[in-house]
Protein backbone atom coordinates (compact mmCIF):
# COMPACT_ATOMS: atom_id res chain seq x y z
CA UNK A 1 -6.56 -9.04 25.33
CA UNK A 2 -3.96 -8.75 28.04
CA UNK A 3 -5.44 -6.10 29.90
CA UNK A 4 -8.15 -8.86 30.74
CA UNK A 5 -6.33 -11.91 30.52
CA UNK A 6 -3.82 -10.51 33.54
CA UNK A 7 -4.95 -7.57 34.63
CA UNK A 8 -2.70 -8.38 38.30
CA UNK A 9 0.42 -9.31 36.37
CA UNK A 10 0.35 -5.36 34.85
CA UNK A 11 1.00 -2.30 36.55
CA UNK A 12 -1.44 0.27 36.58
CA UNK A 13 -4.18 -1.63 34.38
CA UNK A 14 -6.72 0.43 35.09
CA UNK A 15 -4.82 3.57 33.86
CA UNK A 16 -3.64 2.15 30.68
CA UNK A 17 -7.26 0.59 29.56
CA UNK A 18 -8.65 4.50 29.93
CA UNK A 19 -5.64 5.79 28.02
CA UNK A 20 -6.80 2.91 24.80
CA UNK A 21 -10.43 3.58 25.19
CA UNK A 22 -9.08 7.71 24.66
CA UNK A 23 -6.72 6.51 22.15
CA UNK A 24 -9.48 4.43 20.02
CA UNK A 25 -12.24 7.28 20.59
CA UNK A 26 -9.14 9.94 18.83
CA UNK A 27 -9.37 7.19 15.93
CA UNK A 28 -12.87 7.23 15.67
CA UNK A 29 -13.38 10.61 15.15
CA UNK A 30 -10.41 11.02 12.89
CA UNK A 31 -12.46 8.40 10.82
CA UNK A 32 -15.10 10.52 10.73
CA UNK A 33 -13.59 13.42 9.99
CA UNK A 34 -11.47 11.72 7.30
CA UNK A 35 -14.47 10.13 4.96
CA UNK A 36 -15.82 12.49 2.74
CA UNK A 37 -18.21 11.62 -0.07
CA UNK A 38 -17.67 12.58 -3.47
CA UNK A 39 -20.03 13.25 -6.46
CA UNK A 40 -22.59 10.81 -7.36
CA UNK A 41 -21.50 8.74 -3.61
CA UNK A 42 -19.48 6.23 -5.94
CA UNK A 43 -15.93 7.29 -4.38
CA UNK A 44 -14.52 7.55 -0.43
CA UNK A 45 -11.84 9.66 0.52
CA UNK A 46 -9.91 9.17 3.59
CA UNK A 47 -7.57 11.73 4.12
CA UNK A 48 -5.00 10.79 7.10
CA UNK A 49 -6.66 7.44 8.16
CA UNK A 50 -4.12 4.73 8.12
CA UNK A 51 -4.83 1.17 8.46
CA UNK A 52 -5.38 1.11 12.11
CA UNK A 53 -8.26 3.17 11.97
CA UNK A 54 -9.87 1.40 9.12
CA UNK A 55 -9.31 -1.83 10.96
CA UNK A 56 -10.89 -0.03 14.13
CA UNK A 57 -14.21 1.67 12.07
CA UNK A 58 -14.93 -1.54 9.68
CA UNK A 59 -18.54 -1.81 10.80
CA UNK A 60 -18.79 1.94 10.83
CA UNK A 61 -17.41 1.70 6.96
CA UNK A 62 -20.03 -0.29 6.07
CA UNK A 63 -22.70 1.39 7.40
CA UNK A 64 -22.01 4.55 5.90
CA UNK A 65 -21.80 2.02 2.33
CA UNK A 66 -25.12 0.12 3.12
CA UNK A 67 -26.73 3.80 3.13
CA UNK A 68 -25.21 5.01 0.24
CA UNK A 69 -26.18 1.17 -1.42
CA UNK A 70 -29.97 2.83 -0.34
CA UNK A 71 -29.85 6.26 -1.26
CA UNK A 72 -28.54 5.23 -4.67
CA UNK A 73 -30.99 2.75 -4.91
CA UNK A 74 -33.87 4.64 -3.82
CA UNK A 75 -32.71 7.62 -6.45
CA UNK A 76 -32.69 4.95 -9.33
CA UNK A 77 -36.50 3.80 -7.93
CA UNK A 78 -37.40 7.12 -8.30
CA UNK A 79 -36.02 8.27 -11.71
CA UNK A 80 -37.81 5.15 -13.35
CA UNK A 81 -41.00 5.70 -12.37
């Protein structure tokens, strides 16, 4: 929010918005790399991610629920029929 609320008041702006865009990417994929999905998709586990990066990959948190919410589904559909 500073960065664009006074980008002339700091030094080297441009610099330090590519160095958080890097930093937030190295979250990202340490999100990734840190969910794993256990037996039956009922559990996460999220080795090394802190709170940062679960604040950072909410909506990619809940998309990786919403399709195991429709593979689970979709199983259940298919076992009663």
């Amino acid at each position: 929010m500073l960065l664009d609320a006074a980008t002339d008041d700091i030094p080297e702006a441009d610099s330090i918005r590519r160095l958080m865009r890097d930093l937030r990417e190295v979250r990202m994929a340490k999100l990734r790399a840190g969910v794993t999905v256990l037996e039956g998709g009922r559990e996460v586990k999220m080795n090394g991610v802190g709170g940062m990066e679960v604040s950072e990959g909410r909506a990619f948190i809940g998309g990786v629920v919403d399709e195991l919410r429709y593979v689970t589904r979709r199983l259940a559909d298919e076992i009663n029929m």
